[in-house]
N, C-alpha and C. Protein backbone atom coordinates (compact mmCIF):
# COMPACT_ATOMS: atom_id res chain seq x y z
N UNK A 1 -178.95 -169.33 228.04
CA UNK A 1 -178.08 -168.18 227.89
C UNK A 1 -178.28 -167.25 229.09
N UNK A 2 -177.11 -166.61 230.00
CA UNK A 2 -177.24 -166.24 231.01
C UNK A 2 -177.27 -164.53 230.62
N UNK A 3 -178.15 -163.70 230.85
CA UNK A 3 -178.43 -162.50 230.37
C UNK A 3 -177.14 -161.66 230.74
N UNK A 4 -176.97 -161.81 232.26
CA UNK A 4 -176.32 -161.15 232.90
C UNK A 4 -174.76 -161.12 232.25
N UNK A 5 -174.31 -161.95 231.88
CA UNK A 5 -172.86 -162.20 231.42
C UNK A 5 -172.52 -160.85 230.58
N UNK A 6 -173.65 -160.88 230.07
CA UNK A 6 -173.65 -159.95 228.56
C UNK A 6 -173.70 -158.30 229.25
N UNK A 7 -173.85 -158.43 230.70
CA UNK A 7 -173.95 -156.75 231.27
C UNK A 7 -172.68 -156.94 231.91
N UNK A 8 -171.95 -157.77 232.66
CA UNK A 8 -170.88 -157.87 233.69
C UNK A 8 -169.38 -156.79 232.91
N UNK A 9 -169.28 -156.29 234.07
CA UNK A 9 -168.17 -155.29 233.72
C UNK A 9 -166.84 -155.83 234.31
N UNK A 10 -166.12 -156.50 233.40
CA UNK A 10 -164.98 -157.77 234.03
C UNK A 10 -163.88 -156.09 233.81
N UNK A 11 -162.91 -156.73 235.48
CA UNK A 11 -162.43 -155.22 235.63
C UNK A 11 -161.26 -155.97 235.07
N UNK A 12 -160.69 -156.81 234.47
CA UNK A 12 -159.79 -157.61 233.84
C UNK A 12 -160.02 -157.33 231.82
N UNK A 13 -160.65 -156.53 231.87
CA UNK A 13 -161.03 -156.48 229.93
C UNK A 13 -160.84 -154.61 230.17
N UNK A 14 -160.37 -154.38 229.29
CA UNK A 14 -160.00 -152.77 228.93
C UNK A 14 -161.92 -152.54 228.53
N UNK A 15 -162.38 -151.08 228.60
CA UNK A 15 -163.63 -150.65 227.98
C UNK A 15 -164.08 -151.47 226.92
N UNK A 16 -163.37 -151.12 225.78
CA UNK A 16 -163.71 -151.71 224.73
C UNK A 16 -163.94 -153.22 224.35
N UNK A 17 -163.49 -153.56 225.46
CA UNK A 17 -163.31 -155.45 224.62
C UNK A 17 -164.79 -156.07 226.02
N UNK A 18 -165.19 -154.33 226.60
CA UNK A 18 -166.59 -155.15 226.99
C UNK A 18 -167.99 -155.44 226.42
N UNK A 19 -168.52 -156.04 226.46
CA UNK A 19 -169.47 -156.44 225.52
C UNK A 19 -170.94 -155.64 225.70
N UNK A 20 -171.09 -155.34 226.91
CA UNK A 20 -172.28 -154.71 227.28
C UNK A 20 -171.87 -152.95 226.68
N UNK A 21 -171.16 -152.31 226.69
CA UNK A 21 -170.66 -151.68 225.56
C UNK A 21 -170.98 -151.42 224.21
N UNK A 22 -170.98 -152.52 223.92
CA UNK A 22 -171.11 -152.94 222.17
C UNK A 22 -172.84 -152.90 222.06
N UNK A 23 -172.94 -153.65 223.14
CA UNK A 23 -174.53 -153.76 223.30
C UNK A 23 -175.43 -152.31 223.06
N UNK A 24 -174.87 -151.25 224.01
CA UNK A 24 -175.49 -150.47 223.96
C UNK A 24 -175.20 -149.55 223.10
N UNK A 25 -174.36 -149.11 222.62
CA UNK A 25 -174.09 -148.61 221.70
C UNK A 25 -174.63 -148.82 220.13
N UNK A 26 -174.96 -150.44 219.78
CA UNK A 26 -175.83 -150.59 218.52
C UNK A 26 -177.39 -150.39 218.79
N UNK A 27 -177.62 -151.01 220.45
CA UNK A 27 -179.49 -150.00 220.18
C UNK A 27 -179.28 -149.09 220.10
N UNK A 28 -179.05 -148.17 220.42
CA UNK A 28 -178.81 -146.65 220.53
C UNK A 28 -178.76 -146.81 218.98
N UNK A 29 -178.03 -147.08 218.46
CA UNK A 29 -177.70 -146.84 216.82
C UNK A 29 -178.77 -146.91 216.13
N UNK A 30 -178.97 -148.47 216.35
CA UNK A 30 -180.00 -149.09 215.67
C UNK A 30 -181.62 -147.86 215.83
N UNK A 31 -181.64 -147.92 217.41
CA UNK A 31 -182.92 -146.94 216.80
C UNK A 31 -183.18 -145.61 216.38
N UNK A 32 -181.85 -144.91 216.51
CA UNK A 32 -181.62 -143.99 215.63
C UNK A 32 -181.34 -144.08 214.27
N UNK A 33 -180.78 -145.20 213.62
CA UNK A 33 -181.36 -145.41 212.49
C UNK A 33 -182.49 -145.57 211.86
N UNK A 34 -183.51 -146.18 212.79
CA UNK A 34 -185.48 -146.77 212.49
C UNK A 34 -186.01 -145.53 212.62
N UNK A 35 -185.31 -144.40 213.29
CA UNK A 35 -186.10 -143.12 213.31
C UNK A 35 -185.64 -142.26 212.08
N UNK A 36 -184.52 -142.38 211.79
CA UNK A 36 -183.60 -142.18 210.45
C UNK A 36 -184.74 -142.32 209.67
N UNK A 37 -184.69 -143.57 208.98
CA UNK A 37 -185.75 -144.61 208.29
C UNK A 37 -187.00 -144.11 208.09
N UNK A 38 -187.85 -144.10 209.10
CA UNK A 38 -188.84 -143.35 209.41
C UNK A 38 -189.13 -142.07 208.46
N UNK A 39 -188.50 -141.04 209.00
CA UNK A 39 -188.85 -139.91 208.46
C UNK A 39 -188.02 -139.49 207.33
N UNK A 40 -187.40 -140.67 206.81
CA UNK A 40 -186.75 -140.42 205.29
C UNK A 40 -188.31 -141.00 204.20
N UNK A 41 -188.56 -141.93 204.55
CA UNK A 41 -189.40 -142.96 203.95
C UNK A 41 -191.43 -142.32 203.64
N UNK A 42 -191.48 -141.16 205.49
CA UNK A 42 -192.32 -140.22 205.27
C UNK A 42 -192.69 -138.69 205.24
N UNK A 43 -191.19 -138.70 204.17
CA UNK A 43 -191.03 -137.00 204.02
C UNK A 43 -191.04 -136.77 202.76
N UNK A 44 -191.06 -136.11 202.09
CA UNK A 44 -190.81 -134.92 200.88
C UNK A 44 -189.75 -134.23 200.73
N UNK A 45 -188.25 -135.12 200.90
CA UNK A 45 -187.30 -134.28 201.37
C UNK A 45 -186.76 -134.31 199.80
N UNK A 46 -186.09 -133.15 199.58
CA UNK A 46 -185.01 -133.11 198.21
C UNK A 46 -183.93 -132.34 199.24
N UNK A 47 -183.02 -133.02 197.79
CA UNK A 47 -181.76 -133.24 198.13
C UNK A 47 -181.29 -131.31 198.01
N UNK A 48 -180.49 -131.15 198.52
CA UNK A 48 -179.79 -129.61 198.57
C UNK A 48 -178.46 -129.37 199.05
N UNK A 49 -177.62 -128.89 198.66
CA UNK A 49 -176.25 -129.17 199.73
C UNK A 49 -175.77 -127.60 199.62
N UNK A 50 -176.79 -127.11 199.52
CA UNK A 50 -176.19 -125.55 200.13
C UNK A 50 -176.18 -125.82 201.37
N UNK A 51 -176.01 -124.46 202.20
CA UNK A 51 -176.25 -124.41 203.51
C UNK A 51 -177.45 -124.52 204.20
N UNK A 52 -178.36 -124.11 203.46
CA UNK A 52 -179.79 -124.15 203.12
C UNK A 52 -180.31 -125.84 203.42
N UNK A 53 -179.93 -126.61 202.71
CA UNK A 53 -180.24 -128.08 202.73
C UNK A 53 -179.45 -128.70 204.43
N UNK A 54 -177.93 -128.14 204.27
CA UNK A 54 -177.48 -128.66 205.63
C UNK A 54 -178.30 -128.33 206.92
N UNK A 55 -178.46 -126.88 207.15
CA UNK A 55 -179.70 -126.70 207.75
C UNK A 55 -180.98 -126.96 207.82
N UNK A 56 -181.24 -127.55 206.86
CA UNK A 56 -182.91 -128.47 207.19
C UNK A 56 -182.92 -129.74 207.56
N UNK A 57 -181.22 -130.36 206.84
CA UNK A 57 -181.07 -131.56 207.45
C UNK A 57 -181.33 -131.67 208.93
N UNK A 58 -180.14 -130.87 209.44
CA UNK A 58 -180.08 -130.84 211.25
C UNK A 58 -181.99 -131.12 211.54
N UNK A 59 -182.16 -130.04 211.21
CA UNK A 59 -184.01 -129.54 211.58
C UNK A 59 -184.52 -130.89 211.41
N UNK A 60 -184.95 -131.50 210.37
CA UNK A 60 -185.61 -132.43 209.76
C UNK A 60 -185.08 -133.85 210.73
N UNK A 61 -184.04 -134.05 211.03
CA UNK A 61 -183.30 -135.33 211.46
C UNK A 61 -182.81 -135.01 212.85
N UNK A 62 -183.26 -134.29 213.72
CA UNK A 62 -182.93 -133.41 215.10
C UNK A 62 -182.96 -134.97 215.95
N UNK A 63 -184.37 -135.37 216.31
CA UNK A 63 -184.22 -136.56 217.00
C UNK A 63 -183.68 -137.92 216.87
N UNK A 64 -183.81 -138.42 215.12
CA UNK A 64 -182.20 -139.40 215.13
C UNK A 64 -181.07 -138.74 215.78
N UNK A 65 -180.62 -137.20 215.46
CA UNK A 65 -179.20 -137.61 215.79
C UNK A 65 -179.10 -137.05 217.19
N UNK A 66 -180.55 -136.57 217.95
CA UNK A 66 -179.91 -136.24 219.62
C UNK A 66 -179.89 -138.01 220.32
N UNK A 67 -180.89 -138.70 219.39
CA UNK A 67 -180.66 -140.50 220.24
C UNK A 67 -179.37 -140.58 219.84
N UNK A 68 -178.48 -140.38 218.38
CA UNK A 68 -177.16 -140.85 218.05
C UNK A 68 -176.25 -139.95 219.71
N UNK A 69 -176.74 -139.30 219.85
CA UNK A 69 -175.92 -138.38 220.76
C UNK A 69 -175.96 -138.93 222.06
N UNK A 70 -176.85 -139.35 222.43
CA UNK A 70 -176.91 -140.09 223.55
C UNK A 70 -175.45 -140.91 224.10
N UNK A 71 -175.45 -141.70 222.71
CA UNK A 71 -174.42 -142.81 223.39
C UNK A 71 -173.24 -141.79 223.61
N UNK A 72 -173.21 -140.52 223.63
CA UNK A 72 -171.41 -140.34 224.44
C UNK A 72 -171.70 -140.21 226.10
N UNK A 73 -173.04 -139.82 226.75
CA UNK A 73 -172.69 -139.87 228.40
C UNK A 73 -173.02 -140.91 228.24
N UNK A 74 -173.82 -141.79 227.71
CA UNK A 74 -174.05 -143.38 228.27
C UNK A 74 -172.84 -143.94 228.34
N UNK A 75 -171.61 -143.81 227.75
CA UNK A 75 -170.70 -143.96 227.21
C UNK A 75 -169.78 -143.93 228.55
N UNK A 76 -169.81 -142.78 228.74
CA UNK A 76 -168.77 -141.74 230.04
C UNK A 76 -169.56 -142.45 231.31
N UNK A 77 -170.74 -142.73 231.59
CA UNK A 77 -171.07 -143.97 232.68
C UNK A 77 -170.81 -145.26 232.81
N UNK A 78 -170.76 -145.49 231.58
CA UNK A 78 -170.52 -147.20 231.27
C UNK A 78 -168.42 -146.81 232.05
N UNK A 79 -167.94 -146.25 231.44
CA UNK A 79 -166.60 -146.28 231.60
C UNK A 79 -166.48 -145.84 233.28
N UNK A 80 -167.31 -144.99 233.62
CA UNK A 80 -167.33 -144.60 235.19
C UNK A 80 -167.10 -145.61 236.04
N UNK A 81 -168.67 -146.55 235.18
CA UNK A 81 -169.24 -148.08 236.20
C UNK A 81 -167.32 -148.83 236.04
N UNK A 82 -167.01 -148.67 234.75
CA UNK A 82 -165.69 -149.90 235.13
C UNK A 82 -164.70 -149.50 235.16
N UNK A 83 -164.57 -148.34 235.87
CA UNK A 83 -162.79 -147.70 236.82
C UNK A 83 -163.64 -147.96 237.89
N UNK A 84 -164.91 -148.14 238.66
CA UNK A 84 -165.11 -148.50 239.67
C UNK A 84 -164.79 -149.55 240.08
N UNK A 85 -164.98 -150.61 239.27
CA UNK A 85 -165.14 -152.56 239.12
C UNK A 85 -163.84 -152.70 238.70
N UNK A 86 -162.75 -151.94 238.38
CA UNK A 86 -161.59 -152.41 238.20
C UNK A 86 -160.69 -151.48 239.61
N UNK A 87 -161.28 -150.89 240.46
CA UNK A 87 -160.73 -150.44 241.70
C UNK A 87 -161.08 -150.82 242.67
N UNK A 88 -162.35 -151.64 242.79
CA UNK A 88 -162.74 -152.61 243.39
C UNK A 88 -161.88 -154.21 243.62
N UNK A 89 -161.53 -154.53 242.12
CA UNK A 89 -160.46 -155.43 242.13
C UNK A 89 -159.15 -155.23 242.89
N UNK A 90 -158.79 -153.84 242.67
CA UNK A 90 -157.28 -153.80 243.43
C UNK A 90 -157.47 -153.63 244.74
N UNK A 91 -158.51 -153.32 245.31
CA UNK A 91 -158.61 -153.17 247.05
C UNK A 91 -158.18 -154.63 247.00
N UNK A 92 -159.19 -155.34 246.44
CA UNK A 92 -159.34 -156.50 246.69
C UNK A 92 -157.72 -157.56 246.56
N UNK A 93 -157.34 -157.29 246.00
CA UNK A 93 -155.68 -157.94 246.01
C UNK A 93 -155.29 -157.27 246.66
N UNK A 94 -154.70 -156.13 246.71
CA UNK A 94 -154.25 -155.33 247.73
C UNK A 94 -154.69 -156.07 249.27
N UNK A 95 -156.03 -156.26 249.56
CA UNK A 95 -155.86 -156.64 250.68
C UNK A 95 -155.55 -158.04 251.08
N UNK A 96 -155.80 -159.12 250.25
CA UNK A 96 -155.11 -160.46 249.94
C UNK A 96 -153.74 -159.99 250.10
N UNK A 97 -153.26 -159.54 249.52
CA UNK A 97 -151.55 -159.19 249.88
C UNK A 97 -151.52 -159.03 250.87
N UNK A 98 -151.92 -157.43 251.46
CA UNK A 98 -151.89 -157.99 253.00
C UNK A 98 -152.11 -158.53 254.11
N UNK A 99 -153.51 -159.35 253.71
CA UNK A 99 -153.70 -160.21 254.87
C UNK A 99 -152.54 -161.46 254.90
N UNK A 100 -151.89 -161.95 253.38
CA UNK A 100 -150.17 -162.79 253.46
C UNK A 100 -149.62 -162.26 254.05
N UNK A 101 -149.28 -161.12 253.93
CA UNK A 101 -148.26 -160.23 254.27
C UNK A 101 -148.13 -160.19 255.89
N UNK A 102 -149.23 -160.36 256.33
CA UNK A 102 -149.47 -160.23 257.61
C UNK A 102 -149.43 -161.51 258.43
N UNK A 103 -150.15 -162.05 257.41
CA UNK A 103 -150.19 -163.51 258.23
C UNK A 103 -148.79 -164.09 258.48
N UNK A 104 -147.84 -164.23 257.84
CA UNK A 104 -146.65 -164.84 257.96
C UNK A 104 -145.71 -163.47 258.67
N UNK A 105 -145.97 -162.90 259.18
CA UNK A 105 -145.49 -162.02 259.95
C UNK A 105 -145.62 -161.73 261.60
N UNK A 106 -146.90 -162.21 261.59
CA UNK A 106 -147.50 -162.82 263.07
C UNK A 106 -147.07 -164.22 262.96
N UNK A 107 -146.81 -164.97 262.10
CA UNK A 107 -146.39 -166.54 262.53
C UNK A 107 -144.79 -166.23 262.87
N UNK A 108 -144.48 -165.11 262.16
CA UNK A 108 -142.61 -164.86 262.40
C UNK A 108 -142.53 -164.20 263.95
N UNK A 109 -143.52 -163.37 264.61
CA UNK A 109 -143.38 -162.83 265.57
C UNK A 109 -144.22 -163.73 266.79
N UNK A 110 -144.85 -164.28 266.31
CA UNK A 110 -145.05 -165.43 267.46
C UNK A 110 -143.99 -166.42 267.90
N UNK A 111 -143.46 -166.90 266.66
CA UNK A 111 -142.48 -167.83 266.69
C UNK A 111 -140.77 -167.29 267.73
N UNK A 112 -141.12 -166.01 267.45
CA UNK A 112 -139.63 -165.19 268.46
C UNK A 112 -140.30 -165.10 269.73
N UNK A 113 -141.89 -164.39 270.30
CA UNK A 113 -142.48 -164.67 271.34
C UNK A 113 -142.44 -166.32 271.80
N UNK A 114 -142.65 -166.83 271.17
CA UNK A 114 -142.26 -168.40 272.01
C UNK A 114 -141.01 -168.89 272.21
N UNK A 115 -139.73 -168.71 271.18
CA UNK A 115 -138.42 -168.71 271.75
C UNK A 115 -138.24 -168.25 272.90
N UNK A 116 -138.94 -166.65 273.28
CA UNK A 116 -138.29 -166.21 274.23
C UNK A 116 -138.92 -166.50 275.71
N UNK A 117 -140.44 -167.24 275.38
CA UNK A 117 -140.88 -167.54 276.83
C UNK A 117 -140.39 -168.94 276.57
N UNK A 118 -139.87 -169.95 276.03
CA UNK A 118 -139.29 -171.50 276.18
C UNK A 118 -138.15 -170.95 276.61
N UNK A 119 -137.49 -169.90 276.29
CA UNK A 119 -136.07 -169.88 276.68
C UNK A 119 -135.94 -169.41 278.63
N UNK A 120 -136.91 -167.69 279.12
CA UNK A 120 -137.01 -167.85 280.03
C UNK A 120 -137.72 -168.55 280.59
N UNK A 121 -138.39 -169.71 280.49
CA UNK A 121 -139.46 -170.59 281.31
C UNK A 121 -138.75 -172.56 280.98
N UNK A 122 -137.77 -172.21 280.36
CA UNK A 122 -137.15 -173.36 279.76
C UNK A 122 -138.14 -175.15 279.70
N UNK A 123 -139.11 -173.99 278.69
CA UNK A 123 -140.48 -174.93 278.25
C UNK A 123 -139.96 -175.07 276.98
N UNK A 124 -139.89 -176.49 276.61
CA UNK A 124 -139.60 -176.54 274.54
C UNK A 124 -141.03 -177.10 274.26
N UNK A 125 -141.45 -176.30 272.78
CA UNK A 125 -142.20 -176.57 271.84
C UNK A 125 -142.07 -177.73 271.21
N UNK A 126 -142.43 -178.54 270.95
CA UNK A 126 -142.83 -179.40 269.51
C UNK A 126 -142.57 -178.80 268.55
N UNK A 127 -143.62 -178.38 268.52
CA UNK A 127 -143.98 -177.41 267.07
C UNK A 127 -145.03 -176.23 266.98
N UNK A 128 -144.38 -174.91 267.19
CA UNK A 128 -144.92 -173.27 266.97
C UNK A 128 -145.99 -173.43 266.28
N UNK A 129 -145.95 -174.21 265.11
CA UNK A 129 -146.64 -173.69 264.01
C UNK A 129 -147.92 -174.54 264.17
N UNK A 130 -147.99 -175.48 264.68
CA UNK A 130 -149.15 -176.22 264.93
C UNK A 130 -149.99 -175.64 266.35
N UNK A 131 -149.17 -175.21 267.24
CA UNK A 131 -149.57 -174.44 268.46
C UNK A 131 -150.19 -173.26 267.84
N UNK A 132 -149.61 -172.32 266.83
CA UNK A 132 -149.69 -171.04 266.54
C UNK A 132 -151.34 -171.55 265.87
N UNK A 133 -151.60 -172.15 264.93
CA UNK A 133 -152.65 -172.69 264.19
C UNK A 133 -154.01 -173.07 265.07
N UNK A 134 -153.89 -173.72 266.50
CA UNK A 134 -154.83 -173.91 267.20
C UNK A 134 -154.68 -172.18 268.54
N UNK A 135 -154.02 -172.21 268.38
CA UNK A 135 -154.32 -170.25 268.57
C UNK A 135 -154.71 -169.43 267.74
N UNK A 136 -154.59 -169.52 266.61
CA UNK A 136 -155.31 -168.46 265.79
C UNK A 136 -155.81 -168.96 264.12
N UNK A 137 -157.01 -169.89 264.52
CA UNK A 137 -157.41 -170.40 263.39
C UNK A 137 -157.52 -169.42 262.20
N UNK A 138 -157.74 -168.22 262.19
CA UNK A 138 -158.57 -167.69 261.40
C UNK A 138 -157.44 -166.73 260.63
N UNK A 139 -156.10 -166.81 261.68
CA UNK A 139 -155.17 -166.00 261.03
C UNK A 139 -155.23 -165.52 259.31
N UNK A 140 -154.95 -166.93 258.56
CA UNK A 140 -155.25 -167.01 257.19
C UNK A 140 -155.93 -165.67 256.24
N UNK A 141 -157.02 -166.20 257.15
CA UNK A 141 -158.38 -164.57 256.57
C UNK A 141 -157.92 -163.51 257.47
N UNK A 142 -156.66 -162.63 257.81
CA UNK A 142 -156.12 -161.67 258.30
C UNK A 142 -157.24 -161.59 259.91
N UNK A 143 -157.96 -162.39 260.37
CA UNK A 143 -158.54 -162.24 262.06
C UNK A 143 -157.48 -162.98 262.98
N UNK A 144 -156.63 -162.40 263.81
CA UNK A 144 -155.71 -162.94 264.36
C UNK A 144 -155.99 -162.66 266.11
N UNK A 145 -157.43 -163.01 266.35
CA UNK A 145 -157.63 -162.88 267.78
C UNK A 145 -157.99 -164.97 267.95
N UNK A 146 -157.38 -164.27 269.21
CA UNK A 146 -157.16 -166.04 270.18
C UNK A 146 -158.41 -166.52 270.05
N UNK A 147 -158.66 -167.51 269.73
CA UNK A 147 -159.20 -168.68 269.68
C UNK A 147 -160.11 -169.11 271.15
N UNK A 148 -161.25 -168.48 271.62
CA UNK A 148 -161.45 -168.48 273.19
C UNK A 148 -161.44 -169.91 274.03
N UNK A 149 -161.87 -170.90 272.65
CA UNK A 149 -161.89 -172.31 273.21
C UNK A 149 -160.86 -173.03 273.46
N UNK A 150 -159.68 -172.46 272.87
CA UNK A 150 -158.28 -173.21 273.10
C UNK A 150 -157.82 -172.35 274.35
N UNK A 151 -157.97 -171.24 275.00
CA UNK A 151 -157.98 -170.43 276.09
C UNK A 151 -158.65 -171.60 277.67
N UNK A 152 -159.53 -172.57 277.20
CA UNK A 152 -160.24 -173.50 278.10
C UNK A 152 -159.00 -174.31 278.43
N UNK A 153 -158.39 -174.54 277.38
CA UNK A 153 -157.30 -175.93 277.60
C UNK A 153 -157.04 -176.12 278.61
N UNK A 154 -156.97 -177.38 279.21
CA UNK A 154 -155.96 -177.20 280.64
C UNK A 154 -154.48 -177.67 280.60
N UNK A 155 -153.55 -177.69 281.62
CA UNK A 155 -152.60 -177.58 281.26
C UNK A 155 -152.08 -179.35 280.42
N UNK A 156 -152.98 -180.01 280.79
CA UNK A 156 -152.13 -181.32 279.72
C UNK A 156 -153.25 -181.25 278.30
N UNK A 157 -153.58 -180.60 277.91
CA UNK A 157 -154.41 -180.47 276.72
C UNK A 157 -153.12 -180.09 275.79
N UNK A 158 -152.40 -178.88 276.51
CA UNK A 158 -151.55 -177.91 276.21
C UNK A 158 -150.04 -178.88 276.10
N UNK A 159 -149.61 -179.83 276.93
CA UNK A 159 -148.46 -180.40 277.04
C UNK A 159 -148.20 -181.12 275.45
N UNK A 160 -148.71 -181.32 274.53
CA UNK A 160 -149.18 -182.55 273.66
C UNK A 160 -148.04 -181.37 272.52
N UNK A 161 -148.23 -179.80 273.24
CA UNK A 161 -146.99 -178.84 271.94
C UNK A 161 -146.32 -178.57 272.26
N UNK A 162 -145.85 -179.07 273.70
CA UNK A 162 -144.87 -179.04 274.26
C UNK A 162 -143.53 -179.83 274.36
């Protein structure tokens, strides 16, 4: 059993349907109940429901219910930690989008840069896109600098996209 699963803040699950959540929220409970427990089990308490009794309750049961109290900032962090981990996700597509976005945009503007030097240099291509590919391997992952080793080519290395 992988511990960690049970803490991961999937920025794909709303607060509630996370589990590390649930988690913390029943220790918290739980040992505010054993302290509950505790000092029910070694007190002398009678029952009273004046105001009198409500007020000794608070007194008498102060540290169960400041641990019950706990879980609302643990609460307000846990939710902090996952608008972080779910804004983390959207950079993250967001920039997948635009590194597509980009990439086929430099293959569209290369492809008009080579029309227009085949047209004044009346050099024809093969094929742009296979030329464009050994010029800028890395395009894909949005790095669209030249390739320095295909810069070596000499000119019949180069004829073969021509």
């Amino acid at each position: 059993m992988d511990i960690k699963k049970h803490f991961e803040f999937s920025p794909n699950k709303s607060l509630i349907q996370l589990r590390v959540l649930w988690i913390v929220v029943g220790i918290i409970s739980l040992i505010s109940t054993i302290c509950f427990i505790l000092i029910y089990k070694n007190s002398n308490i009678i029952t009273d429901i004046t105001y009198h009794g409500f007020n000794m309750f608070i007194v008498i049961y102060r540290v169960p219910l400041s641990i019950l109290a706990l879980i609302i900032p643990i609460i307000a962090l846990l939710a902090a930690n996952h608008r972080s981990e779910q804004t983390r996700e959207q950079i993250r597509l967001a920039n997948n989008q635009n590194n597509f976005s980009n990439y086929y945009k430099h293959i569209e503007e290369f492809e008009k840069y080579s029309s227009k030097i085949s047209t004044e240099n009346k050099i024809e291509f093969k094929s742009t896109r296979k030329l464009y590919k050994k010029l800028f391997p890395n395009a894909r992952n949005g790095d669209f600098k030249i390739k320095y080793s295909f810069m070596e080519y000499n000119g019949e290395k180069l004829k073969k996209y021509m």
